[in-house]
C-alpha atoms as a PDB file:
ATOM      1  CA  UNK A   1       0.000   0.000   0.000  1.00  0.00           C
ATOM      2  CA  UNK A   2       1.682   3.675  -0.791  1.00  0.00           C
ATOM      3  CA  UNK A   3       1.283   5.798   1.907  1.00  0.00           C
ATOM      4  CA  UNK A   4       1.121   9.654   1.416  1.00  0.00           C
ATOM      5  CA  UNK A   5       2.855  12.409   3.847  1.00  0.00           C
ATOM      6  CA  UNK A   6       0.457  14.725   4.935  1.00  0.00           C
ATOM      7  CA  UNK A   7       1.211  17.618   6.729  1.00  0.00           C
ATOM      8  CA  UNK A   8      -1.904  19.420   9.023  1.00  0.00           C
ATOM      9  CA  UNK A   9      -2.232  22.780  10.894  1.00  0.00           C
ATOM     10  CA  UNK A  10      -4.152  22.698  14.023  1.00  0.00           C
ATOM     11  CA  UNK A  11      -5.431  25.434  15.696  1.00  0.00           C
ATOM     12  CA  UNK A  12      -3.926  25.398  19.867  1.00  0.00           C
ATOM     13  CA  UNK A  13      -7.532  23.741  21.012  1.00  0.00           C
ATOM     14  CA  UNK A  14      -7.793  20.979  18.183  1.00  0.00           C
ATOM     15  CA  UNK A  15      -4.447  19.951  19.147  1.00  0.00           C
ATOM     16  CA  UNK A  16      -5.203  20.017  22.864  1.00  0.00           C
ATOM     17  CA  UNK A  17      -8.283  18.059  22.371  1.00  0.00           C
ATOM     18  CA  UNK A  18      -5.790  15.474  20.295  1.00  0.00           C
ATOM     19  CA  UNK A  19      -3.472  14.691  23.165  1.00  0.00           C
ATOM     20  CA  UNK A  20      -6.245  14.129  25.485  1.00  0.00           C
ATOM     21  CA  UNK A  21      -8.397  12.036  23.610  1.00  0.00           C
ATOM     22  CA  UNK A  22      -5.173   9.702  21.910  1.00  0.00           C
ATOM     23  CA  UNK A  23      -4.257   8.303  25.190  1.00  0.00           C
ATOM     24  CA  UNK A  24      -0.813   7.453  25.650  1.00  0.00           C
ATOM     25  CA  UNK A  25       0.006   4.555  23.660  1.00  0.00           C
ATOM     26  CA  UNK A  26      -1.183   5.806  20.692  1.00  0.00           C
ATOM     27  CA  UNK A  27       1.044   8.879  18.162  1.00  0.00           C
ATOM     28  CA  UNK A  28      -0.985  11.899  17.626  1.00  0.00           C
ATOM     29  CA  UNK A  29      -0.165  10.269  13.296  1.00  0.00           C
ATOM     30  CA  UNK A  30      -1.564   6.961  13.977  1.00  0.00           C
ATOM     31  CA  UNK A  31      -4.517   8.065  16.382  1.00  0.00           C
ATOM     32  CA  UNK A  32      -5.462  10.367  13.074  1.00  0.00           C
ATOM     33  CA  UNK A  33      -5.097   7.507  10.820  1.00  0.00           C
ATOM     34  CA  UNK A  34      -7.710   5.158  12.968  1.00  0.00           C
ATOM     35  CA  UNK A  35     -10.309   8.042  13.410  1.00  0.00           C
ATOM     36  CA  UNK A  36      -9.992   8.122   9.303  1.00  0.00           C
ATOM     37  CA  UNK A  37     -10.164   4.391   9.091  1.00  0.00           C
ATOM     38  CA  UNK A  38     -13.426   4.615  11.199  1.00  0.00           C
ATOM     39  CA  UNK A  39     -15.071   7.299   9.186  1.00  0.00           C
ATOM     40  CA  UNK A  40     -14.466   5.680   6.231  1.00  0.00           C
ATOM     41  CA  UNK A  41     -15.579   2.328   7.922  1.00  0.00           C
ATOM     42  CA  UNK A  42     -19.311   3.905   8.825  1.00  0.00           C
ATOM     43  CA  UNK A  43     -19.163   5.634   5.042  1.00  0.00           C
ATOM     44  CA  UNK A  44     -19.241   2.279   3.121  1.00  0.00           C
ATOM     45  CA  UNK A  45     -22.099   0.790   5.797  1.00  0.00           C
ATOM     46  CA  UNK A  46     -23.703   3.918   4.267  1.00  0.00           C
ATOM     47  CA  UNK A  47     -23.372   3.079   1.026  1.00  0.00           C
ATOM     48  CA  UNK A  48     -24.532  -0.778   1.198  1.00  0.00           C
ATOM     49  CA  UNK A  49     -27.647   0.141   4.138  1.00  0.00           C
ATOM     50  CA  UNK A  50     -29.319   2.662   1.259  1.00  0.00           C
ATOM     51  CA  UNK A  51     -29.962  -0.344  -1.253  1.00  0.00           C
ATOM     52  CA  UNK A  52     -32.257  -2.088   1.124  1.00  0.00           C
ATOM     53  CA  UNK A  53     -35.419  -1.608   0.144  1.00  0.00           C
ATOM     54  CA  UNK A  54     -38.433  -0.956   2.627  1.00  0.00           C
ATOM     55  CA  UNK A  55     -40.358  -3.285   4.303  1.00  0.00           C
ATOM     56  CA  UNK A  56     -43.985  -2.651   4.148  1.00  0.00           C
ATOM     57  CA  UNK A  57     -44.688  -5.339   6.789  1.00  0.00           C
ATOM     58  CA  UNK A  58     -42.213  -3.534   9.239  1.00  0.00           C
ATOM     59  CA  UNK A  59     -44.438  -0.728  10.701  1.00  0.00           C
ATOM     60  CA  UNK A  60     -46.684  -1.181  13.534  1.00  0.00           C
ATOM     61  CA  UNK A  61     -49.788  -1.165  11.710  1.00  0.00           C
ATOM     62  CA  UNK A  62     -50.576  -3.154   8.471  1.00  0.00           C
ATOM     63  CA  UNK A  63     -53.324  -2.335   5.894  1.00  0.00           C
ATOM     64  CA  UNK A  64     -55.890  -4.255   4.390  1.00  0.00           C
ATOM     65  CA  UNK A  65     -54.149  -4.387   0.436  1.00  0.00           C
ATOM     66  CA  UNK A  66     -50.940  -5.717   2.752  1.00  0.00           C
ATOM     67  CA  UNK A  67     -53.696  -8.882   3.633  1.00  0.00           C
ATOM     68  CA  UNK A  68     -53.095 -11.733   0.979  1.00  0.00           C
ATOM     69  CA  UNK A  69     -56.566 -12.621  -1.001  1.00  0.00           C
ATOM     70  CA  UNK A  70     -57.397 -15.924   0.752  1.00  0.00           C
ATOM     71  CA  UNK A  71     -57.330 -14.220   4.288  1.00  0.00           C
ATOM     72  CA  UNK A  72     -59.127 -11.041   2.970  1.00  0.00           C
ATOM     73  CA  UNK A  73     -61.611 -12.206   5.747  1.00  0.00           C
ATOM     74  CA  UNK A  74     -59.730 -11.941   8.528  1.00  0.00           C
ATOM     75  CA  UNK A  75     -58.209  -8.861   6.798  1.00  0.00           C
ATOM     76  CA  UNK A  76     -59.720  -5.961   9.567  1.00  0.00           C
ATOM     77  CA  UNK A  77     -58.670  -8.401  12.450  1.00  0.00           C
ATOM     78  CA  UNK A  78     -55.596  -8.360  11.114  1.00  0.00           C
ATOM     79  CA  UNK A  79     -55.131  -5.304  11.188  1.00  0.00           C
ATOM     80  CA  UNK A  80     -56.502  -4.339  14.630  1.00  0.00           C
ATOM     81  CA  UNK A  81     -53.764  -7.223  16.056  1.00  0.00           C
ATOM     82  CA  UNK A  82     -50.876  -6.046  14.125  1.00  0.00           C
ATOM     83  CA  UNK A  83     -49.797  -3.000  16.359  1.00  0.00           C
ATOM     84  CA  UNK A  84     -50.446  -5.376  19.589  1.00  0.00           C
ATOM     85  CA  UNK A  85     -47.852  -7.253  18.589  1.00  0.00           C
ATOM     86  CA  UNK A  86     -45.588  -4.571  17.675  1.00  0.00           C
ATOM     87  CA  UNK A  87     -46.411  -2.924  21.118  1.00  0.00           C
ATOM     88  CA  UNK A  88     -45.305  -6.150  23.041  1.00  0.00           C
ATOM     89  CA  UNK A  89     -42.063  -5.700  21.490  1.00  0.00           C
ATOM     90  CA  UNK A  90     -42.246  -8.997  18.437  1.00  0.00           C
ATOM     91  CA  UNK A  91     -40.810  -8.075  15.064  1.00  0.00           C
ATOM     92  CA  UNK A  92     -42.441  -7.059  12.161  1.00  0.00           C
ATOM     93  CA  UNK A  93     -41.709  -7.814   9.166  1.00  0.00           C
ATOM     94  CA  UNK A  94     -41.974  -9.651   5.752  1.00  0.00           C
ATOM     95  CA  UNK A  95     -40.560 -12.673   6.494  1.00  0.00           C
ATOM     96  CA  UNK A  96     -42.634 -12.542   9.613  1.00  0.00           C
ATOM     97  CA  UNK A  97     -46.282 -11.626   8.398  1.00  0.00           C
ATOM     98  CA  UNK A  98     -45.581 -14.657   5.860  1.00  0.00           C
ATOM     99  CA  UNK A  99     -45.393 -16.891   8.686  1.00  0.00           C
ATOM    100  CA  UNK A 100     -48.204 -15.543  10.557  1.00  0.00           C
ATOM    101  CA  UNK A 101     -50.200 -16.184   7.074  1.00  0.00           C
ATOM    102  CA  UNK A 102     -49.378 -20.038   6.709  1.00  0.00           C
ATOM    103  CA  UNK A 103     -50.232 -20.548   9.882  1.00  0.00           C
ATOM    104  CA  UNK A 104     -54.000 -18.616  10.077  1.00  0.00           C
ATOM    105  CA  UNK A 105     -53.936 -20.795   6.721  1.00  0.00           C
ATOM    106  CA  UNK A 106     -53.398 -24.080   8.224  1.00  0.00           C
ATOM    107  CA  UNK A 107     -56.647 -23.436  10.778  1.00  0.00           C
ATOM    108  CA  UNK A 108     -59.890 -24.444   9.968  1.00  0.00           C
ATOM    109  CA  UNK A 109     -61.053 -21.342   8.174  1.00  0.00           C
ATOM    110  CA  UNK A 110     -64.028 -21.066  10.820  1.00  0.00           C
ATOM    111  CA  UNK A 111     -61.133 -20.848  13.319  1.00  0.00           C
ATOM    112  CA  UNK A 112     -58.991 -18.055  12.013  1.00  0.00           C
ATOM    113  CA  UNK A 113     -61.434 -15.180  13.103  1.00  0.00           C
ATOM    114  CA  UNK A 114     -61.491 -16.766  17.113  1.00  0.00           C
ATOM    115  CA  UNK A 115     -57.768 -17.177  16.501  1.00  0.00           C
ATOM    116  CA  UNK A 116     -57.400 -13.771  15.823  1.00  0.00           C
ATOM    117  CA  UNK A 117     -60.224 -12.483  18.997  1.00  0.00           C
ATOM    118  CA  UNK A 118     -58.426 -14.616  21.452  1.00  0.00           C
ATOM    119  CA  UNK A 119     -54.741 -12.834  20.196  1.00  0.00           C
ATOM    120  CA  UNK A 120     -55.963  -9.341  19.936  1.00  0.00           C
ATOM    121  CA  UNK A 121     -58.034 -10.039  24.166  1.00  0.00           C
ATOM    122  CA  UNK A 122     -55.236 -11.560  25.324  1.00  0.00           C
ATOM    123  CA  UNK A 123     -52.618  -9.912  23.991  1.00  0.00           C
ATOM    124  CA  UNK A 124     -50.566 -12.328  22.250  1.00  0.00           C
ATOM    125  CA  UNK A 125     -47.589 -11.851  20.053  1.00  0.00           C
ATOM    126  CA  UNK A 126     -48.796 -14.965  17.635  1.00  0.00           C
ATOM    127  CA  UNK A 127     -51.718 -16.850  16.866  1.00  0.00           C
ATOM    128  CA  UNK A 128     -52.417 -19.998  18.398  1.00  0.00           C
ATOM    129  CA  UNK A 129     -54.904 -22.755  16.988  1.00  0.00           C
ATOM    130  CA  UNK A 130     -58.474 -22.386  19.220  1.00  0.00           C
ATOM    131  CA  UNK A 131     -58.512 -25.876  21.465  1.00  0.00           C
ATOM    132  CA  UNK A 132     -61.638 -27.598  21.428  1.00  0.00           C
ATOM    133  CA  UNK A 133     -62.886 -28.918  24.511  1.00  0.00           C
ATOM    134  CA  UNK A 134     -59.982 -26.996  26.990  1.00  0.00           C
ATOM    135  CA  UNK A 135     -63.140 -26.125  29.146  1.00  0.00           C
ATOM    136  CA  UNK A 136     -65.268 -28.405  31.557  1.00  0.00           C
ATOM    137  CA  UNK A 137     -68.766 -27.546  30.666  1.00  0.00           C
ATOM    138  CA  UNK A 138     -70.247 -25.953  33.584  1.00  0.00           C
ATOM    139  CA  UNK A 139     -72.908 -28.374  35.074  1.00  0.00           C
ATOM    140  CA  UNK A 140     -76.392 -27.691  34.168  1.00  0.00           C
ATOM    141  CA  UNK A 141     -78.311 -26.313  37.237  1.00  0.00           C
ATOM    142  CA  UNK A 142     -81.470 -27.527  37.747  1.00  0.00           C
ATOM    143  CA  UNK A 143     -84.000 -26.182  39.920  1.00  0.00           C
ATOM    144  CA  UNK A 144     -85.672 -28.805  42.483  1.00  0.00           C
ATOM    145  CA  UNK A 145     -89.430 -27.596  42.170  1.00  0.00           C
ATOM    146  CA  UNK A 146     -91.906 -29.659  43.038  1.00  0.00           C
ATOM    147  CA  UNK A 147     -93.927 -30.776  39.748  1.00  0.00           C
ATOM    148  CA  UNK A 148     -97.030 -32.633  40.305  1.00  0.00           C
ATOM    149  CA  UNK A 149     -96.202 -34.336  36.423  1.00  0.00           C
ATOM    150  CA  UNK A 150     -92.943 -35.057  38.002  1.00  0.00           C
ATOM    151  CA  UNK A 151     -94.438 -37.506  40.977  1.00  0.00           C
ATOM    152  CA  UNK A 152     -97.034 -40.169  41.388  1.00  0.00           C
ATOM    153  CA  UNK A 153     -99.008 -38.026  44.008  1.00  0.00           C
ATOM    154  CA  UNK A 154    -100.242 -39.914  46.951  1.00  0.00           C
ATOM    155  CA  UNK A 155    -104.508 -40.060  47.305  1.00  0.00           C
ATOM    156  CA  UNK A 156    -105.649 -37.770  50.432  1.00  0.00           C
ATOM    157  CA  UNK A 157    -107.554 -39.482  53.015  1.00  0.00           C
ATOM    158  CA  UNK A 158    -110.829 -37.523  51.724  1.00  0.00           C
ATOM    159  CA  UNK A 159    -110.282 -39.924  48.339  1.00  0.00           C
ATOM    160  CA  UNK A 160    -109.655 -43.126  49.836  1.00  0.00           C
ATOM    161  CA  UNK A 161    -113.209 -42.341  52.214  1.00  0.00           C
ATOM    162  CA  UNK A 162    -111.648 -42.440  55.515  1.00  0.00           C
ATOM    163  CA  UNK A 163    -110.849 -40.263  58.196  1.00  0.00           C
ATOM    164  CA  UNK A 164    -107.679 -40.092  60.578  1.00  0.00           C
ATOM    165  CA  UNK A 165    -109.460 -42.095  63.514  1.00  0.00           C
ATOM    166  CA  UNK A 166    -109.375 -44.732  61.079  1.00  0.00           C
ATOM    167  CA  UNK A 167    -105.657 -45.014  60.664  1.00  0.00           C
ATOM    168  CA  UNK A 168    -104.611 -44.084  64.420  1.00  0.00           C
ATOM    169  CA  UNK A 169    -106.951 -46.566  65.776  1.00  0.00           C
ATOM    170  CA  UNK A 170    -107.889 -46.558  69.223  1.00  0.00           C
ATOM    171  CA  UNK A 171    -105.700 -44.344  70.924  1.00  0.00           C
END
């Protein structure tokens, strides 16, 4: 590599500010030479971070033309859910909101709506299939009334023709 001798002016504070920030074991020439390395270091990162494009899944909300076709259904839920997950701090992104659409696609499609409820009321950063069945059923309750349709009801004395003498005898 050919090297180049430059020779620089500095003004009394620039070269006080030199010393002090160099430390010791470094030469006020090759302390120079590394803050030039690193400028030109963070210029080429520069250079290579403006060709990435934008992603459009990357914001914390999503709209509805974002939403492929098949899920266009789903599409406002979606959307509301979106900057929930953003908000508990999971990515967003492309790569992301592709995997988040195979899996609504891979539920039963009468599924991917209660999917979608149970993520945005609970808060969830991704969509879980809905379990069937995870609940007891609550026992029916049922009233104890007395239903004369219910019982075989018992004849009054009146009916049968007697009298209470009759059945306490001679007491």
């Amino acid at each position: 590599m050919e090297k180049t001798k430059v020779c620089i002016w500095l003004d009394s504070d620039l070269h006080t500010y030199l010393n002090e920030a160099r430390g010791e074991e470094l030469t006020i020439p090759q302390y120079i030479r590394l803050i030039l390395k690193q400028k030109m270091k963070s210029a080429k990162k520069r250079k290579h971070g403006e060709a990435v494009p934008m992603d459009l899944y990357g914001f914390s909300t999503i709209t509805p033309d974002l939403v492929p076709d098949d899920l266009k259904d789903c599409a406002d839920l979606i959307e509301e859910w979106w900057p929930i997950r953003k908000k508990k701090g999971a990515v967003n992104s492309t790569r992301v909101a592709r995997r988040i659409f195979d899996t609504l696609r891979s539920f039963p499609s009468q599924d991917r709506k209660e999917a979608l409820e149970k993520a945005i009321s609970n808060g969830w950063k991704d969509i879980y299939p809905v379990k069937k069945g995870y609940k007891p059923e609550e026992p029916q309750f049922k009233p104890k009334y007395f239903k004369a349709s219910d019982q075989e009801i018992v004849p009054t004395l009146a009916e049968l023709g007697k009298t209470a003498k009759d059945y306490m005898g001679d007491q």
